[in-house]
C-alpha atoms as a PDB file:
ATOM      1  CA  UNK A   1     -21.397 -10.988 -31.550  1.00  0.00           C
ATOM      2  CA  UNK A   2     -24.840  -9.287 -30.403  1.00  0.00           C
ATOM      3  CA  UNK A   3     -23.975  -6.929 -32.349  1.00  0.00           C
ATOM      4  CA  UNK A   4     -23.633  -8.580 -35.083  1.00  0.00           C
ATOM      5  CA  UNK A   5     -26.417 -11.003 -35.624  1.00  0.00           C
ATOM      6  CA  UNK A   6     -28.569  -8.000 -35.214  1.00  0.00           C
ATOM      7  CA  UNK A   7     -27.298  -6.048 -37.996  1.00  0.00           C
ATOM      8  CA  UNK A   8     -27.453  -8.698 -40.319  1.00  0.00           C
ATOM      9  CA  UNK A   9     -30.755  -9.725 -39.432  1.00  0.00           C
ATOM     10  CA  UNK A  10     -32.270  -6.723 -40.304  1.00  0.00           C
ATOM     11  CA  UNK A  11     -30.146  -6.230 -43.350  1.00  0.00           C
ATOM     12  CA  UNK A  12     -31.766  -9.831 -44.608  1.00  0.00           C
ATOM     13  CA  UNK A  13     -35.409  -8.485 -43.965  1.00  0.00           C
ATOM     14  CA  UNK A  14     -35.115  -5.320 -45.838  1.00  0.00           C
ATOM     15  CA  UNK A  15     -34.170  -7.371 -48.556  1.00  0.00           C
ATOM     16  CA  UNK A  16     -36.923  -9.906 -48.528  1.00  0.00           C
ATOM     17  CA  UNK A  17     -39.119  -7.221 -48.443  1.00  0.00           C
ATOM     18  CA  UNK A  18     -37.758  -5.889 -51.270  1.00  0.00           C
ATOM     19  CA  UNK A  19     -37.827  -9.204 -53.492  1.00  0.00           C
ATOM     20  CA  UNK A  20     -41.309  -9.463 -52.775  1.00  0.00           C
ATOM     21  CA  UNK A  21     -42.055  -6.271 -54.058  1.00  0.00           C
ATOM     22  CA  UNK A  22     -40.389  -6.889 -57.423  1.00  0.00           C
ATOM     23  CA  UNK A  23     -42.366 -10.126 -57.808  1.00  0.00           C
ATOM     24  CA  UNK A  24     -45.425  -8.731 -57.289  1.00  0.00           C
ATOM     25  CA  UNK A  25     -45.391  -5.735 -59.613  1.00  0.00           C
ATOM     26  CA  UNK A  26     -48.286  -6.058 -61.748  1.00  0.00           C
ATOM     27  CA  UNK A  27     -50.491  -6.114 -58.199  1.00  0.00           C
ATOM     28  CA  UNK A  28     -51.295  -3.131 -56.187  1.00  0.00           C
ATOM     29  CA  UNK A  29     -48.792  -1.807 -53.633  1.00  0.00           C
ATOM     30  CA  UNK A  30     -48.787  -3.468 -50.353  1.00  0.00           C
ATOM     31  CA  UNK A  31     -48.476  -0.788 -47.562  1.00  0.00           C
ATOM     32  CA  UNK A  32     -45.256  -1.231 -45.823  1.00  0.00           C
ATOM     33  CA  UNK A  33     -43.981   0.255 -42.647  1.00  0.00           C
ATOM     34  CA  UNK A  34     -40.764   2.028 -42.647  1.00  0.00           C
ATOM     35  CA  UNK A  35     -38.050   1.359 -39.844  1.00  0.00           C
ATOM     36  CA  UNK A  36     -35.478   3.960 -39.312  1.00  0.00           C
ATOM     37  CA  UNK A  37     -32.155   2.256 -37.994  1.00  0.00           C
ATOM     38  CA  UNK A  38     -29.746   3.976 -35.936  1.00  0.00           C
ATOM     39  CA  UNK A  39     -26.550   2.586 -34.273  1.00  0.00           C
ATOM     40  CA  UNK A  40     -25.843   2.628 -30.692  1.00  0.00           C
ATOM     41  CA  UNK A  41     -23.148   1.544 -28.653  1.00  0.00           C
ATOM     42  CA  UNK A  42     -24.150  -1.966 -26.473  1.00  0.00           C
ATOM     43  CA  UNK A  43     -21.105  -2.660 -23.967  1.00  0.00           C
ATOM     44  CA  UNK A  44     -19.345  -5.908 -23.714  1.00  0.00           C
ATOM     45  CA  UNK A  45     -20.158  -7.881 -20.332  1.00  0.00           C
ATOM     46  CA  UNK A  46     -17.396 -10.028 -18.831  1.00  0.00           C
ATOM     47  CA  UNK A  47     -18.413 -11.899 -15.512  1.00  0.00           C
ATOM     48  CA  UNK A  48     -15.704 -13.243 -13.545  1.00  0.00           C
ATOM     49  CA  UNK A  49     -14.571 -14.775 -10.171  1.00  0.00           C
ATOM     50  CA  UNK A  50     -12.875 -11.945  -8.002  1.00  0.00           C
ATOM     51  CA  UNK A  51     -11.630 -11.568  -4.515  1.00  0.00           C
ATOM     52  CA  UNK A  52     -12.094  -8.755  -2.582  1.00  0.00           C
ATOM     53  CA  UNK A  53      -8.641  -7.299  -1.167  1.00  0.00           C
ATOM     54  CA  UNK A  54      -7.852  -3.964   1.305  1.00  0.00           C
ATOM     55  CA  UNK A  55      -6.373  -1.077  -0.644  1.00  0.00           C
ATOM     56  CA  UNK A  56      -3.365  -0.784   1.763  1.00  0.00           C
ATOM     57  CA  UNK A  57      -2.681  -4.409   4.088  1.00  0.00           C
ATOM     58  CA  UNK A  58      -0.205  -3.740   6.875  1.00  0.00           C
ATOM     59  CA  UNK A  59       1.588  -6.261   8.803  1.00  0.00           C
ATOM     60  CA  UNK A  60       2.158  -4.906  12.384  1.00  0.00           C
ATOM     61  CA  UNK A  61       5.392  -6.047  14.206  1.00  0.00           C
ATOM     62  CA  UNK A  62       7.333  -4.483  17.192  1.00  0.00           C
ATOM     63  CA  UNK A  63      10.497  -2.548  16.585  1.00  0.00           C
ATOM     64  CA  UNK A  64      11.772  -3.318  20.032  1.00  0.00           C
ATOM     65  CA  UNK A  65      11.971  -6.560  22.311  1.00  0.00           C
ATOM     66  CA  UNK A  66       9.756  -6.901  25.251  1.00  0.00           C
ATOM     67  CA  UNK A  67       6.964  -8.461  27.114  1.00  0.00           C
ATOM     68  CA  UNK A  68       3.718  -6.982  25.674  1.00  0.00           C
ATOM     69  CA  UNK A  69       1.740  -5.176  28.985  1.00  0.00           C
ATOM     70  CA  UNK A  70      -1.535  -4.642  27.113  1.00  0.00           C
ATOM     71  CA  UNK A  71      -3.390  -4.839  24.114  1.00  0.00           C
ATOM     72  CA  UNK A  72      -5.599  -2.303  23.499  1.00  0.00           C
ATOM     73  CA  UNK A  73      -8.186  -3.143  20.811  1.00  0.00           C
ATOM     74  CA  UNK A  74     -10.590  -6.291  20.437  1.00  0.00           C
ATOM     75  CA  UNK A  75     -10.065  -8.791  17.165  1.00  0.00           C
ATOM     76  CA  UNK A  76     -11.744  -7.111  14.309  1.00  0.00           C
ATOM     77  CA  UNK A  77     -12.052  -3.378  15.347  1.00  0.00           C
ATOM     78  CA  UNK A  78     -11.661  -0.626  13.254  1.00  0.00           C
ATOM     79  CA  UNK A  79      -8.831   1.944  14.274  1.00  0.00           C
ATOM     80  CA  UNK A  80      -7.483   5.009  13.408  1.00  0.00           C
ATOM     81  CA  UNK A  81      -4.017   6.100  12.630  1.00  0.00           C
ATOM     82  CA  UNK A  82      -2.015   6.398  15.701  1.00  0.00           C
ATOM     83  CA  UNK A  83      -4.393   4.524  17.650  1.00  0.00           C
ATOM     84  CA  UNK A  84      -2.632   2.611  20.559  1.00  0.00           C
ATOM     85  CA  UNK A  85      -2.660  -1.038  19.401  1.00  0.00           C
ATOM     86  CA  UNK A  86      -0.127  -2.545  21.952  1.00  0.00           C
ATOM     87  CA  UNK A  87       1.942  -1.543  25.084  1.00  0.00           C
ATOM     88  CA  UNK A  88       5.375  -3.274  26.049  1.00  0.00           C
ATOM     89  CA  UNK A  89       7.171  -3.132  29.039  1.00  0.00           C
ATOM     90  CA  UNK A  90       9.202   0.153  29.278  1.00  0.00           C
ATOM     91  CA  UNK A  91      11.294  -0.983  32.480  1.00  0.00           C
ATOM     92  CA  UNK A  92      14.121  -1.438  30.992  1.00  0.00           C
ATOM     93  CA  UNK A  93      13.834   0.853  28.613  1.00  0.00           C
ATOM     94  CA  UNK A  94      13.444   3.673  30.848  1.00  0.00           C
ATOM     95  CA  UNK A  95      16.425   1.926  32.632  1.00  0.00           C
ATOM     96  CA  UNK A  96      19.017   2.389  30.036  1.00  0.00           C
ATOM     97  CA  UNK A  97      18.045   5.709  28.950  1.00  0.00           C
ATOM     98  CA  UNK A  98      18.535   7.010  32.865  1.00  0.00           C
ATOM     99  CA  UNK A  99      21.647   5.451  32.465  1.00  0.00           C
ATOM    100  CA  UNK A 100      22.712   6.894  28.799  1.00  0.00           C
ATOM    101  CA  UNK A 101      21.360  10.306  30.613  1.00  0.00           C
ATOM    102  CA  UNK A 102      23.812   9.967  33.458  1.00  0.00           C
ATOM    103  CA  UNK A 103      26.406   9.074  31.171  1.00  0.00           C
ATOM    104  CA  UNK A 104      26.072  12.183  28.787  1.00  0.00           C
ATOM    105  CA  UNK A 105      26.527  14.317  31.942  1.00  0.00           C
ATOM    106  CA  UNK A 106      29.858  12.797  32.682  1.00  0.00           C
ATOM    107  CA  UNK A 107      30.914  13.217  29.565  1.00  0.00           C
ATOM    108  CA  UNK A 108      30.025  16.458  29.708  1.00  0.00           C
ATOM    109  CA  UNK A 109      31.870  17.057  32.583  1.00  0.00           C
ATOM    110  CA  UNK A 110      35.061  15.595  30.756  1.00  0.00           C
ATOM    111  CA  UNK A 111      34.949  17.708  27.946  1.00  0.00           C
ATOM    112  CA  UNK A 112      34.880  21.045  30.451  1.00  0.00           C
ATOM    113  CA  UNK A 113      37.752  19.161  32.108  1.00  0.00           C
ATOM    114  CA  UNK A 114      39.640  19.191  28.304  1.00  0.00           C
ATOM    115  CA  UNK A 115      38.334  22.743  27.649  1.00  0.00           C
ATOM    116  CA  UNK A 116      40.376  24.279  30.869  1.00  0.00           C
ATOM    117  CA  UNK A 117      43.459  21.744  30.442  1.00  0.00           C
ATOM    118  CA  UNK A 118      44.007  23.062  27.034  1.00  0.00           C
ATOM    119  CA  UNK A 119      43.585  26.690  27.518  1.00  0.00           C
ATOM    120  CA  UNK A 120      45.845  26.149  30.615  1.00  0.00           C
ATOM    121  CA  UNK A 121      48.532  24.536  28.363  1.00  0.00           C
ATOM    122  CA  UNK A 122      47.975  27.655  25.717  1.00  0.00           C
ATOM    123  CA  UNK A 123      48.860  29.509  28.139  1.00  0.00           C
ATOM    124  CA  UNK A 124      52.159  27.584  29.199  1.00  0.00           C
ATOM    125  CA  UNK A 125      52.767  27.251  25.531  1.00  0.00           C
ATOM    126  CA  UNK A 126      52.888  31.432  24.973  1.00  0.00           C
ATOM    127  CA  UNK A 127      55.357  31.430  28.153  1.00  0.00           C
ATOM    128  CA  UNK A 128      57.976  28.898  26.508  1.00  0.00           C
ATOM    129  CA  UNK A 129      57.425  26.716  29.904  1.00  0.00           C
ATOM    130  CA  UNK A 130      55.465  23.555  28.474  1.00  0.00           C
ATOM    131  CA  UNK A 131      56.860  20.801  25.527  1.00  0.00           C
ATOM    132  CA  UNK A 132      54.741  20.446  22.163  1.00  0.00           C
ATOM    133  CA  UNK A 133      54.078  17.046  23.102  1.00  0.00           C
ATOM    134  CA  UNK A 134      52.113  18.474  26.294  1.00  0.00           C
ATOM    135  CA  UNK A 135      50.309  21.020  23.643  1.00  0.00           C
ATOM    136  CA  UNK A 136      49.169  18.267  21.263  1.00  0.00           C
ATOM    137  CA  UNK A 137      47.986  15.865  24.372  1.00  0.00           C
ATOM    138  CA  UNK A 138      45.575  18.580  25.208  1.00  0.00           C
ATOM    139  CA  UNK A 139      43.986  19.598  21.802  1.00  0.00           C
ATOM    140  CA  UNK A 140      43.798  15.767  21.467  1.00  0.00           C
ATOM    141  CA  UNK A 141      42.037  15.401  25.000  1.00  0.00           C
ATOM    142  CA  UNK A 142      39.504  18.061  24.159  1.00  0.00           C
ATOM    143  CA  UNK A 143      38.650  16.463  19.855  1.00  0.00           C
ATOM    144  CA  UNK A 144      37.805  13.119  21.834  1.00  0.00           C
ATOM    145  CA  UNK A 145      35.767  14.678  24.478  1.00  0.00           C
ATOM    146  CA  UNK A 146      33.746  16.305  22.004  1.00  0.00           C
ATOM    147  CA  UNK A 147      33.559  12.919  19.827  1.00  0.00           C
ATOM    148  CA  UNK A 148      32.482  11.197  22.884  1.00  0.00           C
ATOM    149  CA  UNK A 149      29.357  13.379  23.310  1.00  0.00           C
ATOM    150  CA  UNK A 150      27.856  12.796  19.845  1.00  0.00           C
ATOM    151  CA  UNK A 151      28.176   9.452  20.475  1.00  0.00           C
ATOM    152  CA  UNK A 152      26.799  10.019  23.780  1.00  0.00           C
ATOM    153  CA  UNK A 153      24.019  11.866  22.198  1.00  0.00           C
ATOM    154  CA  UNK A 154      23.055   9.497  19.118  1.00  0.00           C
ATOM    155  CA  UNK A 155      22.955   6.796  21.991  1.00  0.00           C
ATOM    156  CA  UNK A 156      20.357   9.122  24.018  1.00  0.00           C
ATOM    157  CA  UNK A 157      18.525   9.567  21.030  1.00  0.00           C
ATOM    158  CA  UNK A 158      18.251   6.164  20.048  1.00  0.00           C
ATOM    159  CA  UNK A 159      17.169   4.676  23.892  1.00  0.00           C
ATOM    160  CA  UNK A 160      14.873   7.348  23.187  1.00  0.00           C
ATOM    161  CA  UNK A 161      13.264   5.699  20.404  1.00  0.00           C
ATOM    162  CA  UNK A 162      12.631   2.624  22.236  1.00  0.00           C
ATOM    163  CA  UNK A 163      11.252   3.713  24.641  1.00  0.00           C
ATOM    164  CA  UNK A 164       8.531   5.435  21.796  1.00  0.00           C
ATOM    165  CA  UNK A 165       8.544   2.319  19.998  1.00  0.00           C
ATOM    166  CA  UNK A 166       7.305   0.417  23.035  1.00  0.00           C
ATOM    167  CA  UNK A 167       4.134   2.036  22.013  1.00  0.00           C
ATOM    168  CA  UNK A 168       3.171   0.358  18.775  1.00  0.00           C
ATOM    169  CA  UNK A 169       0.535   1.996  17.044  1.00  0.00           C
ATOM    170  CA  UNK A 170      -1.734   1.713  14.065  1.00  0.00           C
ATOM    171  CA  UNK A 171       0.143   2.899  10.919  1.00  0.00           C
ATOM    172  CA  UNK A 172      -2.988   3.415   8.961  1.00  0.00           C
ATOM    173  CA  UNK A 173      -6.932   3.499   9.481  1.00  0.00           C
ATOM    174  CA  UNK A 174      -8.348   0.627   8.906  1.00  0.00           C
ATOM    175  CA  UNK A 175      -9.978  -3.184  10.313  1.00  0.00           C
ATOM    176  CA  UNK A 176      -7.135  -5.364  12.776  1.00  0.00           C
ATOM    177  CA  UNK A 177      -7.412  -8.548  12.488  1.00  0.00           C
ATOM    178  CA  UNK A 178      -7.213 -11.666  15.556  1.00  0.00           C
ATOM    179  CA  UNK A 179      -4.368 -10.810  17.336  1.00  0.00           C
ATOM    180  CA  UNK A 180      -1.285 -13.075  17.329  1.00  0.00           C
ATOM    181  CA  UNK A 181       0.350 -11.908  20.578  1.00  0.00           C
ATOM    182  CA  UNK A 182      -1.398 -12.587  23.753  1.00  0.00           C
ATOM    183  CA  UNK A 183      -0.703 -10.238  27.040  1.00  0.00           C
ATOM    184  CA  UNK A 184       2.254 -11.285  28.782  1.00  0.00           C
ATOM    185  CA  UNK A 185       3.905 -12.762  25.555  1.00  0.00           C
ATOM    186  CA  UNK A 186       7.771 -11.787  25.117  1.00  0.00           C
ATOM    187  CA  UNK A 187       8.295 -10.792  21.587  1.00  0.00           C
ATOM    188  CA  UNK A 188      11.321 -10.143  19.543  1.00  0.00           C
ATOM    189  CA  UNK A 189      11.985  -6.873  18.062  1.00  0.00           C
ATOM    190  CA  UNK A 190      11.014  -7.231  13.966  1.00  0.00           C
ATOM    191  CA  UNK A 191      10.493 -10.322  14.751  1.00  0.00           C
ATOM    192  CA  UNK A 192       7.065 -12.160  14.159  1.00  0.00           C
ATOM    193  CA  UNK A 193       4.020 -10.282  13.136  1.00  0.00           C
ATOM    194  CA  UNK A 194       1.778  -8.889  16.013  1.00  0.00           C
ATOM    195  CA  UNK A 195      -1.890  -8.281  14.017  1.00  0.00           C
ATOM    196  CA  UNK A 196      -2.567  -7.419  10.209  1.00  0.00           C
ATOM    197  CA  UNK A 197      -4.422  -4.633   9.325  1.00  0.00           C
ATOM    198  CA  UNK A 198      -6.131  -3.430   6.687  1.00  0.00           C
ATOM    199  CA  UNK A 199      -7.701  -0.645   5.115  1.00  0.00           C
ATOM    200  CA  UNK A 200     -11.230  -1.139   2.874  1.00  0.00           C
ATOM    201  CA  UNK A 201     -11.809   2.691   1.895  1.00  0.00           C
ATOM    202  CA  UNK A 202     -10.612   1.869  -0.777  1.00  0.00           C
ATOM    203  CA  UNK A 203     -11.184  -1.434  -1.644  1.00  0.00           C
ATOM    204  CA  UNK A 204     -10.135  -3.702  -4.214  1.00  0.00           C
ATOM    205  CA  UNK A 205     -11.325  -6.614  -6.627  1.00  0.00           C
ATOM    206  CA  UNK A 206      -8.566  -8.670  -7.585  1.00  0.00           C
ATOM    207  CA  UNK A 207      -9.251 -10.853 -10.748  1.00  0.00           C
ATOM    208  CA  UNK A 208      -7.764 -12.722 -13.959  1.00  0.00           C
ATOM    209  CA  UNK A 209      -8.789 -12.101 -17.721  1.00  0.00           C
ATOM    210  CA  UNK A 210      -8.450 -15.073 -19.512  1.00  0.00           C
ATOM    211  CA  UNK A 211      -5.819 -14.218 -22.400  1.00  0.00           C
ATOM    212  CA  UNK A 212      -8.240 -16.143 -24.838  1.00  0.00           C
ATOM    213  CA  UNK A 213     -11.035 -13.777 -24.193  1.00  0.00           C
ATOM    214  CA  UNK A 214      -8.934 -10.520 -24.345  1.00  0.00           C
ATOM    215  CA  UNK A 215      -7.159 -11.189 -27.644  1.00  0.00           C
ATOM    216  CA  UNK A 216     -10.920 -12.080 -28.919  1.00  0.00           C
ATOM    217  CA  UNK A 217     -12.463  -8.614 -27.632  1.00  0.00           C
ATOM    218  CA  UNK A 218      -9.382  -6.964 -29.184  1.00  0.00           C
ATOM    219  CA  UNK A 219      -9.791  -9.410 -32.727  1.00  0.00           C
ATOM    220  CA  UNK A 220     -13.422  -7.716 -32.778  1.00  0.00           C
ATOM    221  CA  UNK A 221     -11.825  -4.154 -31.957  1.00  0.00           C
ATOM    222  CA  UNK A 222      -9.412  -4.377 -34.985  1.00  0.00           C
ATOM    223  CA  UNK A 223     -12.202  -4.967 -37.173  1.00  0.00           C
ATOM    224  CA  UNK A 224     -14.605  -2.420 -36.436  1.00  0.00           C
ATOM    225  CA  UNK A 225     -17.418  -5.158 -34.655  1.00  0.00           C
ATOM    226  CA  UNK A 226     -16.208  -3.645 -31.151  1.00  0.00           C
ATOM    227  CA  UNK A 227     -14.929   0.089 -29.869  1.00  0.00           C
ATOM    228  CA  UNK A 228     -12.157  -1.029 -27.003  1.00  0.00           C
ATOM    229  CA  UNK A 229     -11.940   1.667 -24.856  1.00  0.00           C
ATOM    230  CA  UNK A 230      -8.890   2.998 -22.633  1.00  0.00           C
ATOM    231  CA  UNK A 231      -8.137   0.778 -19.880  1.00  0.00           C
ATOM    232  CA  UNK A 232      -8.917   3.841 -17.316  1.00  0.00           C
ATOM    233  CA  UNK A 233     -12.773   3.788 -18.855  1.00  0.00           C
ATOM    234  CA  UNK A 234     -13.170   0.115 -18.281  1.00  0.00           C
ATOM    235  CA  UNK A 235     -16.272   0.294 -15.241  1.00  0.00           C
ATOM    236  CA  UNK A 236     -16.664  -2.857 -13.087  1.00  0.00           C
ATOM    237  CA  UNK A 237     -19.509  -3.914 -10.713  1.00  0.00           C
ATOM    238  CA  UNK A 238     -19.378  -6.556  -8.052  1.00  0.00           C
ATOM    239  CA  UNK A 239     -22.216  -9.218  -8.435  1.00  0.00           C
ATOM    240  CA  UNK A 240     -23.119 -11.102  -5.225  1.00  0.00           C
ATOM    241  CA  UNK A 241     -23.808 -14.829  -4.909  1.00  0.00           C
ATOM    242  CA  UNK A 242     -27.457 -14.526  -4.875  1.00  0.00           C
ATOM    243  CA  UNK A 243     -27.425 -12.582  -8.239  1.00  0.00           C
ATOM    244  CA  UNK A 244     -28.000  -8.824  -6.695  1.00  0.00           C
ATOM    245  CA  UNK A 245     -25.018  -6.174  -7.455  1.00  0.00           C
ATOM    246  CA  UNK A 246     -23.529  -3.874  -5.336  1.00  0.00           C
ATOM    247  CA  UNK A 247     -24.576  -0.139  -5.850  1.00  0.00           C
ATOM    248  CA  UNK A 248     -21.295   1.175  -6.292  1.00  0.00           C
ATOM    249  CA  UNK A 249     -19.380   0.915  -9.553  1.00  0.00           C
ATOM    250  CA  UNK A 250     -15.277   0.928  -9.869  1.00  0.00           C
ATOM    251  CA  UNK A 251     -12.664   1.786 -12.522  1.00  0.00           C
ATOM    252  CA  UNK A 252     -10.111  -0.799 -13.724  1.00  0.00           C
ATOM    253  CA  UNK A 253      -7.144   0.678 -12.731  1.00  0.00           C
ATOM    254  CA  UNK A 254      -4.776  -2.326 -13.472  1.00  0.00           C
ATOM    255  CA  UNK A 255      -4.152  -5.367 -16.389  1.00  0.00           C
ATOM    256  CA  UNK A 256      -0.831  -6.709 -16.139  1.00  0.00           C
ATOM    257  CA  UNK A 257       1.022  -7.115 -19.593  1.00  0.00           C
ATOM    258  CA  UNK A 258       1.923 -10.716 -18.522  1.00  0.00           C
ATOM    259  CA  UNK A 259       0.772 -13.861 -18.720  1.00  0.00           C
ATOM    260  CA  UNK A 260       0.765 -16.629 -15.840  1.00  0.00           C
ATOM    261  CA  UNK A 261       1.599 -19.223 -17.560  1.00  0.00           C
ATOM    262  CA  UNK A 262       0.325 -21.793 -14.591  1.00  0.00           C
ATOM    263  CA  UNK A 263      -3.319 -20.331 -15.712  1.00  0.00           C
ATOM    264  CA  UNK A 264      -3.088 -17.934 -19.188  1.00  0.00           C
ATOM    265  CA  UNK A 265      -4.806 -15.373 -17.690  1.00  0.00           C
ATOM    266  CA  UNK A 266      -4.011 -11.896 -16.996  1.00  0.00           C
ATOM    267  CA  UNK A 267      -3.959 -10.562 -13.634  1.00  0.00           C
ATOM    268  CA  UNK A 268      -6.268  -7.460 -13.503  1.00  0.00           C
ATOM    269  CA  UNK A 269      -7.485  -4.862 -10.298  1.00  0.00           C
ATOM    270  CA  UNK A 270     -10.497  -3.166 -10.109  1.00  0.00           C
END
C-alpha cells in the first residue's frame, strides 16, 4: 500500500506541473527542477505474537525400574550429551546378571555333556550295537543344548542392558529443566517422565499468520503491487517487549498449508 500511494502521488504532481505550464504559455518559463524516479524494492513488515520454543525438546524417562541413588545435575543446568543425569540402584541388577552368568556356564556345561553323548552314540551306531531311537535322542539332546545357550545369551545381553540403562544420561546438549524425581524415589521403567530437556542452539519462534493477511500479501503479489518471495527468503527478527530487537536475524523455514479453523491462521516457524 506504501508503495502505492507513493507512486501515485508523484505521478499527480508531474502532472500539475505540467497543466500549469500549458496555462501559462504566453509568460516566460518558470524554472523547474527535474526529479529522476527510480524504483526500489521496500519489504513488507508483519509484526506478530511468537513464542520462543527449543529446536529439539526431550522428555527424559528411565528404561528400567528402580530407586533413583543420585541425581547429578541442579534444575536448570546446561549439559552435554552423555552427561550423567541420574543413577538407579544397580543391586539387583547386578544380581540377576551374576545369576544369568552362572546360568550360561551350566548350560554350557550341558551342551559339552550332548557333544560327547552323541559322538559316543555315533560311534555305537557304526558298530550296529545301539537302536535309531538312541541315535535321534542324542542329536536331539545336543540341537536343544545349543538353543538353550542363545537364549542363555540374549538373556545375558539383555540384564546387561539394564544394568547400562541404570545410568540415564542426557540424550542431547542442551538446558534440564526442575527435576520431577527426587533421590530415593522408586520409579517405573518408561514410566513417568524424569526431567525435560531442551536444546536452544537452535532455537525457534513459533507463530500464526492470519489467513486474511496472507491471501492479501499474495492479492498484491498477483498484481504486480508486491514481489512475494520464496518461503526459504522470508527473514524474521525477534522484537522485545520494550521495543529493542534482537541482533540476530532467522529464516522462515516453515508455513503450514492448513488452516486452524479454531483461529484462521496459519501455523508458521521461524
Amino acid at each position: 500500500m506504501y508503495i502505492n500511494t507513493v507512486k501515485r502521488f508523484l505521478a499527480l504532481s508531474i502532472l500539475l506541473f505540467s497543466s500549469y505550464s500549458y496555462a501559462n504559455d504566453a509568460q516566460q518559463p518558470v524554472p523547474v527542477q527535474v526529479m529522476q524516479l527510480s524504483a526500489m524494492n521496500v519489504p513488507v513488515k508483519v509484526e506478530l505474537p511468537t513464542v520462543l520454543m527449543g529446536s529439539e525438546e526431550v522428555e527424559i524417562r528411565a528404561r528400567v525400574a528402580g530407586i533413583v541413588e543420585k541425581i547429578h545435575f541442579k534444575d536448570g543446568d546446561q549439559v552435554k550429551k552423555g552427561d550423567l543425569l541420574y543413577s538407579l540402584d544397580t543391586e539387583q541388577l547386578e544380581a540377576t546378571l551374576a545369576r544369568l552368568d552362572a546360568d550360561q556356564e551350566a548350560l554350557k556345561a550341558r551342551l559339552d555333556q550332548a557333544n560327547r553323548n552323541l559322538k559316543r552314540v555315533n560311534t555305537l551306531k557304526t558298530q550296529r550295537a545301539i537302536a535309531q531311537k538312541d541315535v535321534d535322542d542324542a542329536v536331539s539332546e545336543q540341537a536343544i543344548a545349543k538353543a538353550d545357550i542363545l537364549a542363555g545369551e540374549a538373556r545375558l545381553k539383555e540384564a546387561s542392558l539394564n544394568l547400562n540403562y541404570a545410568k540415564i544420561k542426557a540424550p542431547i546438549n542442551g538446558f534440564v529443566s526442575r527435576s520431577l524425581v527426587s533421590e530415593g524415589d522408586y520409579i517405573q521403567s518408561a514410566g513417568d517422565v524424569l526431567v525435560n530437556l531442551t536444546q536452544l542452539n537452535p532455537i525457534y519462534a513459533r507463530f500464526s499468520i492470519p489467513t486474511r493477511s496472507y491471501q492479501a500479501i499474495q492479492a498484491e503479489a498477483m498484481m504486480g503491487s508486491v514481489v512475494l518471495p520464496p518461503l526459504s527468503d522470508w527473514k524474521a527478527k525477534l522484537k522485545f517487549g520494550h521495543g529493542q530487537y534482537y541482533d540476530q536475524v532467522g529464516t522462515v523455514d516453515f508455513l503450514d498449508v492448513k488452516v486452524d479453523p479454531l483461529t484462521g491462521a496459519q501455523e508458521s516457524r521461524a
